[in-house]
Protein backbone atom coordinates (compact mmCIF):
# COMPACT_ATOMS: atom_id res chain seq x y z
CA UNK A 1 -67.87 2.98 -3.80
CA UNK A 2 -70.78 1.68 -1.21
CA UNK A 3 -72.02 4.35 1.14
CA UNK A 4 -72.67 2.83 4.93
CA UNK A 5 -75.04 4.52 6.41
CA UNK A 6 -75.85 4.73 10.41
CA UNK A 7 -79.29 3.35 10.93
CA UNK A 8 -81.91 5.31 12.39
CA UNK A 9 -79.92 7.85 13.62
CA UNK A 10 -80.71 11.49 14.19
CA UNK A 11 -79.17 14.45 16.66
CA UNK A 12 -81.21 15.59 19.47
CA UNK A 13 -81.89 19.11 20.64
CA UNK A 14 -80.18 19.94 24.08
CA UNK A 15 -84.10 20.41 25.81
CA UNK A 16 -84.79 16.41 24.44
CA UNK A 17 -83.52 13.82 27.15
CA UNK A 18 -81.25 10.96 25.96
CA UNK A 19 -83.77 8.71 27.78
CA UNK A 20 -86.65 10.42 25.68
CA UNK A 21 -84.70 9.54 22.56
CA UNK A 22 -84.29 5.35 23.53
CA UNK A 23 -87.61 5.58 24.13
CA UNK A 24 -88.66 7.11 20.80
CA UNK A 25 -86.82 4.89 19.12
CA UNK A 26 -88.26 1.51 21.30
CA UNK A 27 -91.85 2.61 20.47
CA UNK A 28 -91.02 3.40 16.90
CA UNK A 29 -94.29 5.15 16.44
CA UNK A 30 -95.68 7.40 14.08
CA UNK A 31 -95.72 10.31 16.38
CA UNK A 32 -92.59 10.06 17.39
CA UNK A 33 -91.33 10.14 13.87
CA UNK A 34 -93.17 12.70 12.80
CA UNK A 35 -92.03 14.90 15.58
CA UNK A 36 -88.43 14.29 14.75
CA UNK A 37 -88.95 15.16 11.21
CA UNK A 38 -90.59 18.36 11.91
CA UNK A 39 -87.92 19.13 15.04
CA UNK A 40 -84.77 17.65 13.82
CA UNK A 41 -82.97 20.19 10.91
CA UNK A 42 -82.92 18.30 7.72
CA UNK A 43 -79.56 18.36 7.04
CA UNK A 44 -78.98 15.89 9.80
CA UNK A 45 -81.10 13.37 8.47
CA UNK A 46 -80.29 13.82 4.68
CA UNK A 47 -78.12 11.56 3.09
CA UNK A 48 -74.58 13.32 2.43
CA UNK A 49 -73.85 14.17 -1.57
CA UNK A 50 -70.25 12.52 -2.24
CA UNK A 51 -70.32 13.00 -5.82
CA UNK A 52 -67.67 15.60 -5.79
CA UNK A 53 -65.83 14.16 -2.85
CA UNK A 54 -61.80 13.48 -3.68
CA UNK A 55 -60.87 10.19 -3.10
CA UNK A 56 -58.59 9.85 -0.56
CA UNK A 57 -56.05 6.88 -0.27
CA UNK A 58 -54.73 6.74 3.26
CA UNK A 59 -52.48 4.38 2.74
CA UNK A 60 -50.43 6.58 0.21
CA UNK A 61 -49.67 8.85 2.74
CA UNK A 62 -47.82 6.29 4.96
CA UNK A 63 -43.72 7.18 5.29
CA UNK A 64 -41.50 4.28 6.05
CA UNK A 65 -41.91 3.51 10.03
CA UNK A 66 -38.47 4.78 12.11
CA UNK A 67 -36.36 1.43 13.19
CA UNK A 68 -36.40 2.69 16.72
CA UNK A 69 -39.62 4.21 17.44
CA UNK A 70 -42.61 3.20 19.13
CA UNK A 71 -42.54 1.84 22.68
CA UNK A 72 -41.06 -1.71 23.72
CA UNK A 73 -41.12 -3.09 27.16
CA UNK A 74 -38.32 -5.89 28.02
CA UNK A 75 -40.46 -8.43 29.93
CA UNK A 76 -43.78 -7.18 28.95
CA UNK A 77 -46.52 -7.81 26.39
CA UNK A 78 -47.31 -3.87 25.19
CA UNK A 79 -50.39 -3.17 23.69
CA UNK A 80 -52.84 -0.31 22.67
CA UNK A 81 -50.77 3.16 22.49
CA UNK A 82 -52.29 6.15 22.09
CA UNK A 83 -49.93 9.42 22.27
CA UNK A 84 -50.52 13.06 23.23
CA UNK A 85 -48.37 15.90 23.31
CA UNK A 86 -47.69 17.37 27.05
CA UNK A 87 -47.70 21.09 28.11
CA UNK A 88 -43.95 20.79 28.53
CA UNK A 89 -43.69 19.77 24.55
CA UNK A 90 -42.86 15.86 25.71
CA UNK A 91 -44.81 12.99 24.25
CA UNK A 92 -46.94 10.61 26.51
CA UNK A 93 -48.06 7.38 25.44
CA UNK A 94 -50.21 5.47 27.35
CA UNK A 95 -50.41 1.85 26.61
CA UNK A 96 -51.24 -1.76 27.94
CA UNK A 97 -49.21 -4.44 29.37
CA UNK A 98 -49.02 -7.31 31.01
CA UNK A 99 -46.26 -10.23 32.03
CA UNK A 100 -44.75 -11.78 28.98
CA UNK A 101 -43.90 -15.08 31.83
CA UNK A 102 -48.21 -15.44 31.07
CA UNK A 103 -49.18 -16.18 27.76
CA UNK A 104 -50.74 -13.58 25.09
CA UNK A 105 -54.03 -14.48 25.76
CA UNK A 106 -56.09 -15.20 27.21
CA UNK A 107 -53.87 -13.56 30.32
CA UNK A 108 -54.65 -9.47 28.39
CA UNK A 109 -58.69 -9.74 29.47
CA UNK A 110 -56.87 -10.90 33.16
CA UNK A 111 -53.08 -9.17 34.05
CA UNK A 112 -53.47 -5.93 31.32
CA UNK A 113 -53.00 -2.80 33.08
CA UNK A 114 -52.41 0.90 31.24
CA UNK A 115 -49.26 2.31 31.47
CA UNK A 116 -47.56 5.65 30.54
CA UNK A 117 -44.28 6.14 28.95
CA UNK A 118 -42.65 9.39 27.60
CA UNK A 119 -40.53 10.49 25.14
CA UNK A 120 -39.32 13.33 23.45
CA UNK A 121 -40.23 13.09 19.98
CA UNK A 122 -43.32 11.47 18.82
CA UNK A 123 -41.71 8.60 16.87
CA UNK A 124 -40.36 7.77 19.80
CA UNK A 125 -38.89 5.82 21.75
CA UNK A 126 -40.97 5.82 24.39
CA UNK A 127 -39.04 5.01 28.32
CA UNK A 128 -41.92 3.73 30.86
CA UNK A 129 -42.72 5.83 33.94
CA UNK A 130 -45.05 4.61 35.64
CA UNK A 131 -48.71 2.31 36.09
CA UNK A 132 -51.62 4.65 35.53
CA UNK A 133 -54.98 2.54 36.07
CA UNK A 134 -53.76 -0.41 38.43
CA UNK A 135 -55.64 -3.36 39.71
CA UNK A 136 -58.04 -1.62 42.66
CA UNK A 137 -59.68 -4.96 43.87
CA UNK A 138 -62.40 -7.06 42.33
CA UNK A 139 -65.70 -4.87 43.73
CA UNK A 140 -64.69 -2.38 42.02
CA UNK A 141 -66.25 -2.62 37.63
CA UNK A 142 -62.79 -2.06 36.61
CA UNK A 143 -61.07 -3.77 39.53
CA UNK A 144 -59.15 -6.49 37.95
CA UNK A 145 -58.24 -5.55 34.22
CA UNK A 146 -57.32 -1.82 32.27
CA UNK A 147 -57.07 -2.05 28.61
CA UNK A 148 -57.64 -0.10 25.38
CA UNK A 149 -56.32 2.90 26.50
CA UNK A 150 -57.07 6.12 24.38
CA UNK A 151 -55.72 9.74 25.98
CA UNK A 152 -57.28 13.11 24.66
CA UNK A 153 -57.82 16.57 26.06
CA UNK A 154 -61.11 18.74 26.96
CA UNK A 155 -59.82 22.38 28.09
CA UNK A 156 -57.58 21.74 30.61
CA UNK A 157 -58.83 18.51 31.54
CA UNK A 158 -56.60 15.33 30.17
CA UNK A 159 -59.26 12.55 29.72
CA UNK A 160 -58.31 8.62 29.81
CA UNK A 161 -60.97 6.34 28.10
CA UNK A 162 -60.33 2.77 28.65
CA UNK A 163 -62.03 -0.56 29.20
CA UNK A 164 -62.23 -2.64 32.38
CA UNK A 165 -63.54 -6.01 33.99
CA UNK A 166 -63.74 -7.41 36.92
CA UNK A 167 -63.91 -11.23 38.09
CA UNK A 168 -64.12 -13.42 41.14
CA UNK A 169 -60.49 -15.06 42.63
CA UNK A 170 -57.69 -14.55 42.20
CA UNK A 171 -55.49 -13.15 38.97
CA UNK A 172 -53.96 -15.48 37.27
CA UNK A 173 -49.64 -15.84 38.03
CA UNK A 174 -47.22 -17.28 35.95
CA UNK A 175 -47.10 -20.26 38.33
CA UNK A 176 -50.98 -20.34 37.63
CA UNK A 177 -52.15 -19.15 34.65
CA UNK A 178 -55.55 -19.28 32.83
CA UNK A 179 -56.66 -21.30 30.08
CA UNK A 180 -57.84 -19.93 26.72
CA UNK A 181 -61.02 -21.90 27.33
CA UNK A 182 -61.64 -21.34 30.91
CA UNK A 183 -64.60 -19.92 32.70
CA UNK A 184 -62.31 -16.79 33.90
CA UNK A 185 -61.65 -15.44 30.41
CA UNK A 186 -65.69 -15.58 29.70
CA UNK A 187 -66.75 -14.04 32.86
CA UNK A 188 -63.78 -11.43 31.87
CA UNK A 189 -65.01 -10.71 28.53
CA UNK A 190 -68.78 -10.08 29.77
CA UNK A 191 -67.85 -8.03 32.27
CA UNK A 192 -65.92 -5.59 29.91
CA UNK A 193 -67.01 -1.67 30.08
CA UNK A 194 -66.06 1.44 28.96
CA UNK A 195 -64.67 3.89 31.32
CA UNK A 196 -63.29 7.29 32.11
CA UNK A 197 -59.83 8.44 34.45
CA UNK A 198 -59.91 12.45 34.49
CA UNK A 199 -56.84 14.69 35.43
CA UNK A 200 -55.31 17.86 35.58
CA UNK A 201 -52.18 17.13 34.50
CA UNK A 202 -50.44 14.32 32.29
CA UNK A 203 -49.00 12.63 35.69
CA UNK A 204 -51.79 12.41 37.28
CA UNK A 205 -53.38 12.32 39.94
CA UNK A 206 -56.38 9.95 38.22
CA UNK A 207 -59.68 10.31 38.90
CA UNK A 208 -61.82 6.59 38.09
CA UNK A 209 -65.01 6.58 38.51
CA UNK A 210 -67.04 3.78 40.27
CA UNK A 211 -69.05 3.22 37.89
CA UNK A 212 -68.82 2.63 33.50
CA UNK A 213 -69.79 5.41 31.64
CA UNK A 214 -71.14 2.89 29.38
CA UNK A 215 -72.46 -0.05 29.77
CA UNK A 216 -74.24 -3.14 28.01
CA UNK A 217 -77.46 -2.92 27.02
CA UNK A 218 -79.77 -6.39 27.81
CA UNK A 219 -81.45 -8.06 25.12
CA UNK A 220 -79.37 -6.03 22.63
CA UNK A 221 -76.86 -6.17 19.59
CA UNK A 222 -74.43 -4.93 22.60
CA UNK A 223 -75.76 -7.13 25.80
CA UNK A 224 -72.15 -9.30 26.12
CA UNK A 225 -69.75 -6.28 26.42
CA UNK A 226 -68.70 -2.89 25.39
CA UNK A 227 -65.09 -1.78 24.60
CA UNK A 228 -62.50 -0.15 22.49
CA UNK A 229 -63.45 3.37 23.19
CA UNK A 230 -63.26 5.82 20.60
CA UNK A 231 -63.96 9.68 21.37
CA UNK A 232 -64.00 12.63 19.25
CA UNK A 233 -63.71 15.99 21.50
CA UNK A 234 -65.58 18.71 19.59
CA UNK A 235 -64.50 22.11 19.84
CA UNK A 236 -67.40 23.09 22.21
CA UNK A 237 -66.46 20.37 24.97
CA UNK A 238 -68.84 17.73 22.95
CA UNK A 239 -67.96 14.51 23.25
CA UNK A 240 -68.89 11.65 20.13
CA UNK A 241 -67.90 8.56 22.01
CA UNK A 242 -67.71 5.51 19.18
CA UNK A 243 -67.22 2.15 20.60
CA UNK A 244 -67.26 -1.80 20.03
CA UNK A 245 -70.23 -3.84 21.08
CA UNK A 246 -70.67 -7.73 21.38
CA UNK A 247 -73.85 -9.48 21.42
CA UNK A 248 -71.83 -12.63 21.07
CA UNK A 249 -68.60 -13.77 21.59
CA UNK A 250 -66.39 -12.90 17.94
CA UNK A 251 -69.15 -10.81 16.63
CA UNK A 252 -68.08 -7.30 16.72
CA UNK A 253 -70.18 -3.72 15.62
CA UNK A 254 -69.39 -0.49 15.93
CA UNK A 255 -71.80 1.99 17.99
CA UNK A 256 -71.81 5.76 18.70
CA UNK A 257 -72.94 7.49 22.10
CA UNK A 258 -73.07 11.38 22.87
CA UNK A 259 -72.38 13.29 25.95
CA UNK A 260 -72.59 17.35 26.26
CA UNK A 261 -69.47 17.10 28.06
CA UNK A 262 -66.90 14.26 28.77
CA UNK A 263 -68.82 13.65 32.39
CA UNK A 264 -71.89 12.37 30.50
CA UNK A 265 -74.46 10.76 30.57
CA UNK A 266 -73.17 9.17 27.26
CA UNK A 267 -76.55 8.11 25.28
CA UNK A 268 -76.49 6.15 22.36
CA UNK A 269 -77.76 7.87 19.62
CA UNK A 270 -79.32 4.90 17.88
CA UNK A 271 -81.04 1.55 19.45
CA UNK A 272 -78.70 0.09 16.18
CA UNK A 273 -75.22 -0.31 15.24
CA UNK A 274 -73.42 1.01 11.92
CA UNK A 275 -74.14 -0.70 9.05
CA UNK A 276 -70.70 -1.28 7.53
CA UNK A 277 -70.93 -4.34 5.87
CA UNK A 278 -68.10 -5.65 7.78
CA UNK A 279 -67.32 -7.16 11.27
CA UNK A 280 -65.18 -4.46 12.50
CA UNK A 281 -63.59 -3.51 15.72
CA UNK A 282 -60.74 -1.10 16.85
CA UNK A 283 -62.24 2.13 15.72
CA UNK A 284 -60.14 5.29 15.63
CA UNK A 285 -61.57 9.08 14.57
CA UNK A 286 -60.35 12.57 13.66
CA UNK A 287 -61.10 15.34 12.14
CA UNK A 288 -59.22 16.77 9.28
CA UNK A 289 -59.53 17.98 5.41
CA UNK A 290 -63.11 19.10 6.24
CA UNK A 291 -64.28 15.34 6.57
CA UNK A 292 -64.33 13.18 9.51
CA UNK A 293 -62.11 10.16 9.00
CA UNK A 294 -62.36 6.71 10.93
CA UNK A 295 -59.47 3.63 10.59
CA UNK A 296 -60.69 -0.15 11.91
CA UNK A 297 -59.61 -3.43 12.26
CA UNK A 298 -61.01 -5.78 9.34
CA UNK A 299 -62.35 -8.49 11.86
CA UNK A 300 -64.50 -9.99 9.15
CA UNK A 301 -61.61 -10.21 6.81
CA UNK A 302 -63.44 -7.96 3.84
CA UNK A 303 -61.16 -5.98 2.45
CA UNK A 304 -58.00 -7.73 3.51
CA UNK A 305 -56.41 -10.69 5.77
CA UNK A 306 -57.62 -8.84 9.20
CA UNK A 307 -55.86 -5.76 8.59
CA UNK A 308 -56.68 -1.79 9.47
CA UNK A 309 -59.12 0.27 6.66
CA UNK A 310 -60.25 3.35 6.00
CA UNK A 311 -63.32 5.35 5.71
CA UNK A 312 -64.83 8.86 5.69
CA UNK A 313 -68.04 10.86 6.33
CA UNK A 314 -69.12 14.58 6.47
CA UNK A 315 -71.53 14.63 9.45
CA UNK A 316 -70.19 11.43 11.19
CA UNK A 317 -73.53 9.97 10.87
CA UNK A 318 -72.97 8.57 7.12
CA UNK A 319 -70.02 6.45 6.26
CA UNK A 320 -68.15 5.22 3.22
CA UNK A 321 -64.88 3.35 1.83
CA UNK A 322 -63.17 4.86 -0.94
CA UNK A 323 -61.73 2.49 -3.37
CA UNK A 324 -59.27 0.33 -1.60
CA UNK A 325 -59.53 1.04 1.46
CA UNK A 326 -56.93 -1.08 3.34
CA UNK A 327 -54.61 1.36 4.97
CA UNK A 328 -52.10 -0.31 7.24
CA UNK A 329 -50.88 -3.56 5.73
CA UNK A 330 -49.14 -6.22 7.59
CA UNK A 331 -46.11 -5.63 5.24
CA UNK A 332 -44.32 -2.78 6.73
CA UNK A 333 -41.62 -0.38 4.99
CA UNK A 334 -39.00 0.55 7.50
CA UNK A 335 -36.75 3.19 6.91
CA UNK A 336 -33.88 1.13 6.21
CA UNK A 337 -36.20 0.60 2.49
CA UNK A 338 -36.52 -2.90 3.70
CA UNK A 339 -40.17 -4.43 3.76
CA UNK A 340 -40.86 -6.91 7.14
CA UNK A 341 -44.10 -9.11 7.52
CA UNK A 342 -45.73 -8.17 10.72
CA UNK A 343 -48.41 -11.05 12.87
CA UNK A 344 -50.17 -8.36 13.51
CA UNK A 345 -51.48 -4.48 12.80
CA UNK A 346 -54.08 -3.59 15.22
CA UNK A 347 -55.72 -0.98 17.23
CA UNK A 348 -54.92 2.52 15.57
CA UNK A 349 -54.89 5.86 17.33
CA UNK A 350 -53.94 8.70 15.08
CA UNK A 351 -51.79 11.41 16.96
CA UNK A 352 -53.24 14.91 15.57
CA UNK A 353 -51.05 18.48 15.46
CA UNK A 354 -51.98 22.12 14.58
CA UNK A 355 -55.08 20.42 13.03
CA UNK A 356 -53.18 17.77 11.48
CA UNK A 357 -52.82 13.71 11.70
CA UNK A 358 -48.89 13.46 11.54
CA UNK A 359 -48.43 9.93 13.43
CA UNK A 360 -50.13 6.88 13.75
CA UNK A 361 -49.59 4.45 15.85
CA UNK A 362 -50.68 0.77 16.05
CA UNK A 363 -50.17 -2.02 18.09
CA UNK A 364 -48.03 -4.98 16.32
CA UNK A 365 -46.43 -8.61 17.35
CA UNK A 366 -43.16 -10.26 15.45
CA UNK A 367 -41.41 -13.49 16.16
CA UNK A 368 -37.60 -12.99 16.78
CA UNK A 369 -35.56 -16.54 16.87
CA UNK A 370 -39.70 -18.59 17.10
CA UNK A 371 -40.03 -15.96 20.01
CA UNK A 372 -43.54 -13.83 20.07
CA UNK A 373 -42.49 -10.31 21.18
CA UNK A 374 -45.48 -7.52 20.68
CA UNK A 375 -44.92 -3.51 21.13
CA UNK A 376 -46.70 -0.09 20.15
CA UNK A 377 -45.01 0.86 16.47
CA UNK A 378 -45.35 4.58 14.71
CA UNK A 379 -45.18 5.39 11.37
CA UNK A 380 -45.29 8.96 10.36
CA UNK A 381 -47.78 10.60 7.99
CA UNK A 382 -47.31 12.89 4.69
């Protein structure tokens, strides 16, 4: 049972600057490190004792997936849902789309937009209401492309994390697409940031801001793009932001930035990524059984054939897989007791409830008569 452990990484006192902290950690000098061993309470810095830890199998508490649940869009490729449960006891999901006349990709880093659809249990299904983050124009950081939705709450406030781009031109039309290896799809990908849409209710209006709040970092393991936002809202308005970052294109790591409150600044608590011993992307992270728990996307193929794991930690600074740790195969149970082979099983979002993870949700693809067809699937949780 390996332990990962975040590099480097301690939690700063609200009087210490996130600026101060990048510094500290660019000069790496003895000063500096002796003043965060003397300031910083040990606990944070001491590695976590697992030794009496259960093991926890997440896989085991999958129940078969409901035939009609999820949310499908006639027309559409449907991506990335993440679900929350309205004041009006409804369930939202916002997700990503994008023509099914373009192809897959590269035409999701180009046409994807975020979407929200409703429905009235959280299996689903989910109807579509209405475009949430449209294309605003190409000036804007976000102008041309909304993706990787993920909704959560902060008080009152509902809070939208998603990534954007921008390019130059024109986007693309079925009567001219893209290529998968033209120079639009790589100034799309390096123009990919994280960003935040803010509202007061579940319809809307959104907020966008003009700017990321976070962006790439030059001459770093995250200078080519950030994405796949991942936040944990703390009790106390916190917000632990954990994210994808690219130095290169198909290299993925996983990073963690802070913000008192979900306006930020977000500052990276580390000038390094996770250490998990595994190209990972697609991070999702809750809270529950006393332990902070996280599900990925195997990118580097460790574990499994590029399928969704599992791992834990007690201060979400130290991380760890329990003994097989795949927990979403691509071989589904359905509630008919049949088993079906999915292409895919990717970007997780757990839906929590009274403290509790009772859905998650996943995007998938299938081929129907040689046909691709891709949706948002559920499958609830013991």
């Amino acid at each position: 049972m390996p332990v990962f452990v975040y590099n480097q990484i301690v939690l700063y006192p609200n009087f210490l600057s996130g600026a101060r902290v990048e510094s500290i950690f660019a000069k790496k000098n003895l000063v500096a490190l002796f003043f965060i061993s003397v300031i910083f309470p040990a606990k944070l810095l001491a590695e976590p004792n697992y030794q009496n830890a259960q093991q926890i199998n997440f896989k085991n508490r999958l129940l078969p997936a409901p035939l009609n649940g999820g949310f499908k869009m006639d027309g559409y490729w449907v991506w990335c849902g993440s679900v929350i449960k309205g004041n009006d006891g409804k369930y939202y999901m916002f997700a990503s789309r994008w023509q099914k006349k373009l192809s897959f990709s590269p035409h999701w880093l180009t046409n994807s937009e975020v979407v929200r659809a409703i429905s009235d249990t959280a299996a689903g299904p989910y109807k579509f209401q209405e475009v949430v983050l449209p294309p605003r124009g190409e000036q804007y950081w976000d102008g041309k492309m909304t993706h990787n939705p993920v909704i959560c709450k902060s008080g009152d406030m509902y809070l939208l994390y998603y990534t954007g781009t921008t390019y130059h031109g024109d986007m693309p039309t079925p009567e001219n697409p893209t290529a998968e290896d033209s120079p639009l799809k790589l100034e799309a990908h390096q123009h990919e940031r994280i960003g935040l849409a803010t509202s007061k209710s579940v319809y809307g209006p959104w907020q966008r801001r003009d700017k990321p709040i976070l962006d790439v970092r030059p001459n770093s393991w995250e200078q080519y793009l950030v994405s796949n936002a991942a936040p944990l809202v703390m009790p106390d308005g916190k917000i632990y932001l954990f994210y994808k970052g690219v130095e290169k294109l198909r290299t993925h790591a996983i990073g963690l930035a802070v913000a008192e409150n979900y306006e930020g600044p977000y500052v990276r608590v580390s000038d390094k990524p996770f250490e998990l011993g595994v190209d990972a992307e697609d991070p999702t992270v809750w809270f529950e059984n006393g332990r902070y728990n996280m599900l990925l996307l195997d990118c580097g193929r460790k574990y499994s054939n590029k399928e969704i794991f599992y791992i834990t930690s007690d201060d979400l600074l130290h991380w760890r897989a329990d003994a097989n740790p795949v927990a979403i195969t691509k071989n589904i149970l359905w509630e008919d007791g049949q088993y079906r082979k999915m292409s895919n099983t990717e970007r997780p979002q757990i839906l929590m409830e009274n403290g509790r993870a009772t859905y998650v949700f996943f995007a998938t693809s299938q081929k129907n008569d040689g046909e691709k067809f891709t949706w948002n699937m559920c499958i609830p949780l013991k």
